[in-house]
Protein backbone atom coordinates (compact mmCIF):
# COMPACT_ATOMS: atom_id res chain seq x y z
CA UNK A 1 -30.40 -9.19 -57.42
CA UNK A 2 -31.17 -5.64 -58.78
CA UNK A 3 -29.60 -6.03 -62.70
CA UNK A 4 -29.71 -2.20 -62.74
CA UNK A 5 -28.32 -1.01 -59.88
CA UNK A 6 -26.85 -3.70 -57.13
CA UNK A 7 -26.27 -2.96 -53.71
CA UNK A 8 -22.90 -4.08 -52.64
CA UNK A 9 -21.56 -5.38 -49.69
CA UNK A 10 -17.37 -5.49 -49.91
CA UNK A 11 -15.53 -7.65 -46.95
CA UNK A 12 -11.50 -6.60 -46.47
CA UNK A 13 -10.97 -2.77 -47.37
CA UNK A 14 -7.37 -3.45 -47.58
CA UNK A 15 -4.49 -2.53 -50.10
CA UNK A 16 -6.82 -4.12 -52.81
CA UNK A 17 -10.09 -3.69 -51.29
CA UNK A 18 -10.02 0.35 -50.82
CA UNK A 19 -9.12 0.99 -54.75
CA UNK A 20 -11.26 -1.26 -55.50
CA UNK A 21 -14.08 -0.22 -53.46
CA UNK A 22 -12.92 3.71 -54.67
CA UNK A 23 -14.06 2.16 -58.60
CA UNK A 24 -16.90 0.62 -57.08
CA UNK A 25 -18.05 4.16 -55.71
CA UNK A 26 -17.21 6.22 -58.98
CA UNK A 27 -19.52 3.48 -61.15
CA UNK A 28 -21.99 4.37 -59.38
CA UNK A 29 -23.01 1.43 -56.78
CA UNK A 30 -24.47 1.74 -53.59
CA UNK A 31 -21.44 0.40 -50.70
CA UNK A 32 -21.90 -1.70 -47.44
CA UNK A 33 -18.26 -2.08 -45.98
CA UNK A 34 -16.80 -3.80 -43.29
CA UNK A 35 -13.14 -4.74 -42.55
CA UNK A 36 -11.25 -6.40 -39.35
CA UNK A 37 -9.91 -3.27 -38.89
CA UNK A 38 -12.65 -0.73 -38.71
CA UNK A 39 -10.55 2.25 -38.66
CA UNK A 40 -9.87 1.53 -42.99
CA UNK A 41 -13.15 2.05 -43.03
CA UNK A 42 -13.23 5.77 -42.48
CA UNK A 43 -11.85 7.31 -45.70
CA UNK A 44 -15.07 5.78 -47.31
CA UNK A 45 -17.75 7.00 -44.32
CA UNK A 46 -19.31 9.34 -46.01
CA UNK A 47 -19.98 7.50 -49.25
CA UNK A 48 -20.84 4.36 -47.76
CA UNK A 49 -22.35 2.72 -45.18
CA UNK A 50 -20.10 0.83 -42.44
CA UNK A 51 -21.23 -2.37 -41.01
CA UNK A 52 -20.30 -3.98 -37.71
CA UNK A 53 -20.07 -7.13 -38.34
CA UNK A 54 -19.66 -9.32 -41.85
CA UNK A 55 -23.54 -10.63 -41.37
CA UNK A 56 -24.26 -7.32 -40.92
CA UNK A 57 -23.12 -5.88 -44.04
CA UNK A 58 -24.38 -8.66 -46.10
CA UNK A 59 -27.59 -9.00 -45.03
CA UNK A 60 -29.59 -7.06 -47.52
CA UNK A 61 -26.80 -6.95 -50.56
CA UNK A 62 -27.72 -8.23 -53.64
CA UNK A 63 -23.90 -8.71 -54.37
CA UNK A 64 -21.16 -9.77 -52.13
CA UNK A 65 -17.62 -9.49 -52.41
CA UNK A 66 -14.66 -10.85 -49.85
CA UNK A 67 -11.15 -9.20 -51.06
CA UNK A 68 -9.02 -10.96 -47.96
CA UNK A 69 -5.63 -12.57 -47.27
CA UNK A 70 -5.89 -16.19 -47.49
CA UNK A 71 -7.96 -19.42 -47.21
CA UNK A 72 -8.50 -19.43 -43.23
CA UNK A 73 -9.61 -15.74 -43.21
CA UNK A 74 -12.38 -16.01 -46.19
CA UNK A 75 -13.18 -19.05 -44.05
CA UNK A 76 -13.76 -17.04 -40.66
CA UNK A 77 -15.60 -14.80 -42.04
CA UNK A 78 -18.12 -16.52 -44.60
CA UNK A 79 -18.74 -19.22 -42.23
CA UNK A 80 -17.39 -18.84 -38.84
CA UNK A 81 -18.92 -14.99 -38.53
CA UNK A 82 -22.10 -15.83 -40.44
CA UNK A 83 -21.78 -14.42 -43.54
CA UNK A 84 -23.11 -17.08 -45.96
CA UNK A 85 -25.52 -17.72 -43.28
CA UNK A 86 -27.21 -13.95 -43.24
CA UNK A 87 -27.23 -13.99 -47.37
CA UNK A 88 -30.52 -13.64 -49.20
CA UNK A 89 -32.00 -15.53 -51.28
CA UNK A 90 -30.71 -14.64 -54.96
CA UNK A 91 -27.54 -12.74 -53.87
CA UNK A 92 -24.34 -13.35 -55.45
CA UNK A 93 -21.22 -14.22 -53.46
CA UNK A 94 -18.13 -12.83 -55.29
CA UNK A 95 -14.58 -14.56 -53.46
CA UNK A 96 -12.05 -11.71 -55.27
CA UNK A 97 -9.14 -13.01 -52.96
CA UNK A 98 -6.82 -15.92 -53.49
CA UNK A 99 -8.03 -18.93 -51.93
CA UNK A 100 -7.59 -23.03 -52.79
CA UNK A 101 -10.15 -24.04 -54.77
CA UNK A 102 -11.24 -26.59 -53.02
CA UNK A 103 -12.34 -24.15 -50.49
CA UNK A 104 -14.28 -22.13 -53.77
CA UNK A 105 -16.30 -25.23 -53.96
CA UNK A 106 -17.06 -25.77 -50.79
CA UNK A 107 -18.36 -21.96 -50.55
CA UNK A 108 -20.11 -22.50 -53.29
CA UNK A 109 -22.16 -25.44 -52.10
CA UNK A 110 -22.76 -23.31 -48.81
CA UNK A 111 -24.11 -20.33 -50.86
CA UNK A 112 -26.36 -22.63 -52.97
CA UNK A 113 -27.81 -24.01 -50.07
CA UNK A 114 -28.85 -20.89 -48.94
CA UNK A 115 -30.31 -19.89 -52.55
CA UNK A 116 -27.37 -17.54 -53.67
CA UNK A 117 -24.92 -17.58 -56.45
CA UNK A 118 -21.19 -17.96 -56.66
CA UNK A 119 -18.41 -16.93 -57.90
CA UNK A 120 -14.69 -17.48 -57.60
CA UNK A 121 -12.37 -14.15 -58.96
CA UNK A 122 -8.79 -13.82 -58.07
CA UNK A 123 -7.00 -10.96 -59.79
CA UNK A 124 -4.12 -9.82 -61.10
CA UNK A 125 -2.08 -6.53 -61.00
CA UNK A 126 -1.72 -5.42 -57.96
CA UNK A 127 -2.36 -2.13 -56.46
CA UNK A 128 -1.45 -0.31 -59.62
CA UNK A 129 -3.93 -2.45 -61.39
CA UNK A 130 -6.73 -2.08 -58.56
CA UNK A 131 -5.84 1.84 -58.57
CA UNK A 132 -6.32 2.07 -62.31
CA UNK A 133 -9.40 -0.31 -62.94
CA UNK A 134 -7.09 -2.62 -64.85
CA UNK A 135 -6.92 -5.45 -63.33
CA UNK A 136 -6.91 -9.21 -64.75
CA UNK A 137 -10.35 -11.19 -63.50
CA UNK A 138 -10.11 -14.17 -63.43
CA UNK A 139 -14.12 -15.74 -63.12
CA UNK A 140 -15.13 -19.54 -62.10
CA UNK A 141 -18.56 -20.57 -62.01
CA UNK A 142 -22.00 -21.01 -64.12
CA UNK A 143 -22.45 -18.89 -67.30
CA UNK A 144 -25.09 -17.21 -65.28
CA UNK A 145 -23.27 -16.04 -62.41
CA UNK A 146 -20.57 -14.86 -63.83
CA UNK A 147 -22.65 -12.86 -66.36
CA UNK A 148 -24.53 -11.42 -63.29
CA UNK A 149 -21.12 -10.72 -62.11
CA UNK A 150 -19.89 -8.54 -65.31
CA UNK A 151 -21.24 -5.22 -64.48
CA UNK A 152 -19.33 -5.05 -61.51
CA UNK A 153 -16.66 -6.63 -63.01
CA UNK A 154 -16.28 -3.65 -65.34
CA UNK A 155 -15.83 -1.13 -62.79
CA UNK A 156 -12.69 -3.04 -61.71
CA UNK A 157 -10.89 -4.35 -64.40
CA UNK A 158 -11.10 -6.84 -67.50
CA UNK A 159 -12.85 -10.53 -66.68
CA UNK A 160 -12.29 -13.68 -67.96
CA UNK A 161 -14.88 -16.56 -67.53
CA UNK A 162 -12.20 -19.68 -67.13
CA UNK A 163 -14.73 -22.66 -66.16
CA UNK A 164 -16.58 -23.78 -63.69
CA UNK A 165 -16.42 -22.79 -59.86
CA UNK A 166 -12.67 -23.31 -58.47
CA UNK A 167 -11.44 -22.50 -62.04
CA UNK A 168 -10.41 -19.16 -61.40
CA UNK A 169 -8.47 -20.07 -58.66
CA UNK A 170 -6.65 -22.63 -60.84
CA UNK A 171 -5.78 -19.92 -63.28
CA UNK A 172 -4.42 -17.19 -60.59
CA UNK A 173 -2.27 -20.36 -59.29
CA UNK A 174 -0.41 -20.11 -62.74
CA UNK A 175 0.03 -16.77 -62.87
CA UNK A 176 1.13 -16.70 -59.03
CA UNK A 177 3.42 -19.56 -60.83
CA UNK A 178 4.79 -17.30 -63.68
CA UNK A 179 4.83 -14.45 -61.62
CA UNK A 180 7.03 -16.05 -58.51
CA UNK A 181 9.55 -17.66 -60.83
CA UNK A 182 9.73 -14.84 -63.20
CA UNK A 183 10.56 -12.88 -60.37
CA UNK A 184 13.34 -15.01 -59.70
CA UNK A 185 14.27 -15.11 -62.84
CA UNK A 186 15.01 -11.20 -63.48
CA UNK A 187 16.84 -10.95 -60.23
CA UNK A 188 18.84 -13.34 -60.79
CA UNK A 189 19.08 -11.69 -64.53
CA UNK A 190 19.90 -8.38 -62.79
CA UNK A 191 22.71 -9.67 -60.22
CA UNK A 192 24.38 -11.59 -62.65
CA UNK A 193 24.91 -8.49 -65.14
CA UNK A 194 25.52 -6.21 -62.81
CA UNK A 195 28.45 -8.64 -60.83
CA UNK A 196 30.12 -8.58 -63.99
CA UNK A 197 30.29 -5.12 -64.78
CA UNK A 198 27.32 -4.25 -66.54
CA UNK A 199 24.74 -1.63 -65.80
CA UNK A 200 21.75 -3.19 -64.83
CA UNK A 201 19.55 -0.23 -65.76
CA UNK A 202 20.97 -0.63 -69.26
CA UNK A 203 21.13 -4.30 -69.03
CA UNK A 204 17.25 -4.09 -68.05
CA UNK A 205 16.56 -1.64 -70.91
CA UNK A 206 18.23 -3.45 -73.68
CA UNK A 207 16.53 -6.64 -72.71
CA UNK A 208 13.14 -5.14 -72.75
CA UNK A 209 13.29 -4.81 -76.52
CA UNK A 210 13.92 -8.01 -77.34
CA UNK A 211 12.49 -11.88 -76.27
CA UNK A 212 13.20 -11.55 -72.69
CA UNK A 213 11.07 -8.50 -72.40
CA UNK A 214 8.02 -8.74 -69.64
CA UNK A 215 5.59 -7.00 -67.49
CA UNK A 216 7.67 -8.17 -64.08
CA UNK A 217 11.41 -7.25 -66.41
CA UNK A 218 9.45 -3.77 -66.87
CA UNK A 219 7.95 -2.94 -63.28
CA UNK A 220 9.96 -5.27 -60.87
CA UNK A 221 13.04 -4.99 -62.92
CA UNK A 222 12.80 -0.84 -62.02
CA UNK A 223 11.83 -1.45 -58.28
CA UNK A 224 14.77 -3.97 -58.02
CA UNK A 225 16.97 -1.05 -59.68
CA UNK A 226 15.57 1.34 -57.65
CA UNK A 227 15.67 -0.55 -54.78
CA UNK A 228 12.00 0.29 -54.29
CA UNK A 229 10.22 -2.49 -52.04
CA UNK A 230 7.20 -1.01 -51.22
CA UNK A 231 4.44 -3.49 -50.68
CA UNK A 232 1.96 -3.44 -53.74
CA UNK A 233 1.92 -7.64 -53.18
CA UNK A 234 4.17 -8.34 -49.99
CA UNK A 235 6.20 -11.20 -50.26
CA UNK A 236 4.51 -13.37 -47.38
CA UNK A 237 1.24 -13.21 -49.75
CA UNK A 238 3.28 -14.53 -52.99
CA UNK A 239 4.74 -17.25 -50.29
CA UNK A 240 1.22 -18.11 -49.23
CA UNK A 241 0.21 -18.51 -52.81
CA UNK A 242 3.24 -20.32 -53.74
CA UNK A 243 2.25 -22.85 -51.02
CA UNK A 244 -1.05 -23.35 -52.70
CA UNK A 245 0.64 -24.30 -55.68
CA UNK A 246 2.52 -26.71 -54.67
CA UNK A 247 -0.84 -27.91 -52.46
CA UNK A 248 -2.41 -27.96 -55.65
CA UNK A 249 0.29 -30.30 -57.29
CA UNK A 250 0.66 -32.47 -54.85
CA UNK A 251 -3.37 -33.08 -54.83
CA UNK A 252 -2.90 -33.54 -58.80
CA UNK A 253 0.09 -36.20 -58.45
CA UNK A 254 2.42 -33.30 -60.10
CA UNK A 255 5.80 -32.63 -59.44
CA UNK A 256 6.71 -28.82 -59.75
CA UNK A 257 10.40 -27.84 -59.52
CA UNK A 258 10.91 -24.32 -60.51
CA UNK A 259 7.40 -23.10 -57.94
CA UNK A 260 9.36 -25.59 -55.38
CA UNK A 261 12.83 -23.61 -55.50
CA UNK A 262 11.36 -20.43 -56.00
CA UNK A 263 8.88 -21.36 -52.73
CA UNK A 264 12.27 -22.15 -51.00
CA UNK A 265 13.99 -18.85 -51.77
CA UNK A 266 10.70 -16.73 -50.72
CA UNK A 267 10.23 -18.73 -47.39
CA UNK A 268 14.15 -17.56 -46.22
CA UNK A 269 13.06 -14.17 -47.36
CA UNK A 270 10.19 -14.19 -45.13
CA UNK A 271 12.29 -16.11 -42.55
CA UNK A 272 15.00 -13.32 -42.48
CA UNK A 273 12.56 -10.83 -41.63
CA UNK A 274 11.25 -9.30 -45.15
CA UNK A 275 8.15 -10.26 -44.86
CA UNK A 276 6.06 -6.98 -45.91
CA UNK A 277 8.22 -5.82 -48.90
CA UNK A 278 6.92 -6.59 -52.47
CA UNK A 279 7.80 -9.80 -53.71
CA UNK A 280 9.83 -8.03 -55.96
CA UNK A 281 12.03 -7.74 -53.22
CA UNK A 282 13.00 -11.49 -53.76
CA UNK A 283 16.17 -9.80 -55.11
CA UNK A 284 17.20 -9.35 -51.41
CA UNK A 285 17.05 -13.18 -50.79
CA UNK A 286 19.36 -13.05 -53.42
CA UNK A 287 21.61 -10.88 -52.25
CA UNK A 288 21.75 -12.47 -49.27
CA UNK A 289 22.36 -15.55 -50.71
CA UNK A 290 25.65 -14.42 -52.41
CA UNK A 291 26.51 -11.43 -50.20
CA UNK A 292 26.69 -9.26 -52.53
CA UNK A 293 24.36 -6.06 -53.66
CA UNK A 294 23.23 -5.58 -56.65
CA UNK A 295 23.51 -2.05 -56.86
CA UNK A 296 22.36 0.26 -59.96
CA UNK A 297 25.47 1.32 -61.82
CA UNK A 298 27.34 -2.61 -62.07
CA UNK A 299 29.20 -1.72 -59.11
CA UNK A 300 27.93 -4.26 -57.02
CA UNK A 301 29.31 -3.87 -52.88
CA UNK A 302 29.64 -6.55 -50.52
């Protein structure tokens, strides 16, 4: 690998993977894309070249990063369409999407066999975060790769080495955790103010000076207000990685109540047919639930 100037090969140009690839471009590094869909391809063509296939676009990057929906995709296309296979010796295999990390290891072992690095690096902050080059990194694997890693890292957001490879999946598990239940929390917050009476604009003001006050009370609270559902992290995505939690529990002997209920209430959101709003439109669920809305002005409608 180049220390100076890597070549880059980025897998999954989706509502991540384009901001993030837009950083990529302003820092500086030279861009092999490729994406299922070719066609989101095409606001980068003349910046970067477009590959064909996954083996294609690998095949002479000195780093390699996968930004895709879940386990069984990063598994089609690292194994099943030859990417790990077509890596050179001394690349670095980057996995920024949100996978089990059981599967991290396994990838790992795959890309060691083959002479390459690896490392594990869900994030965290969404679209705004990918957009701004703030988002949360959250690194497994040796002290070495993950060093290699850094100066892309920096182009994207702020990294934290957690452990070994696997580790960083472990850590965007609990803040999948946090972040589901939290979600839950505020609307539930939210509809209970506002059924009484209350404003929940003022309700969500007053209660951001004080204990209660959060990221997802600041941002989700106003899309729930706003009744802004937008995907920056659809729902199905926060009930995939909900499932992985609870995978992960049950493969640890632990017994997880809040991720369980809050898994519930997301899966009969998806079920009713909300699939692609953000998952801070878990407030819906809610609504649902109760039949009532929550409104913006504490005059909730049924």
């Amino acid at each position: 690998m180049t220390v100076d100037s890597p070549h880059i090969a980025f897998l999954g140009i989706g509502l991540m993977g384009a901001p993030m690839t837009r950083n990529l471009l302003a820092a500086g590094f030279s861009m092999t894309l490729w994406n299922r869909t070719a066609s989101k391809c095409d606001l980068f063509t003349d910046e970067a070249a477009i590959a064909d296939s996954p083996e294609q676009a690998v095949r002479d990057a000195d780093v390699v990063i996968t930004m895709l929906e879940n386990s069984d995709v990063v598994e089609q296309v690292l194994v099943e369409q030859g990417a790990i296979a077509a890596l050179k010796s001394g690349a670095l295999v980057i996995d920024m999407s949100s996978v089990q990390p059981s599967v991290a290891r396994r990838h790992a072992e795959l890309a060691a066999d083959r002479g390459a690095g690896y490392v594990d690096a869900p994030v965290s902050g969404g679209t705004v975060g990918a957009a701004e080059a703030r988002l949360s990194i959250m690194a497994g694997g040796s002290e070495q790769d993950v060093d290699r890693a850094r100066p892309v890292f920096e182009a994207l957001g702020k990294c934290t080495r957690i452990g070994p490879v696997g580790s960083g999946q472990l850590a965007k598990l609990a803040n999948q955790a946090i972040v589901g239940i939290t979600i839950g929390a505020v609307s539930e917050a939210l509809l209970l103010a506002a059924k009484g009476g209350a404003d929940p604009a003022a309700v969500r003001e007053a209660l951001m000076g004080g204990f209660a006050g959060s990221r997802i009370l600041e941002l989700h609270g106003q899309r729930m207000i706003d009744r802004d559902f937008a995907p920056g992290a659809p729902a199905r995505i926060q009930l995939k990685d909900l499932r992985m939690i609870l995978d992960e529990a049950r493969a640890e002997n632990l017994t997880l109540p809040l991720a369980q209920q809050v898994h519930n209430e997301y899966q009969s959101l998806v079920a009713n047919g909300h699939s692609d709003v953000d998952h801070s439109g878990l407030l819906l669920e809610l609504e649902h639930l109760n039949g009532a809305l929550m409104g913006s002005l504490g005059k909730p409608g049924k």
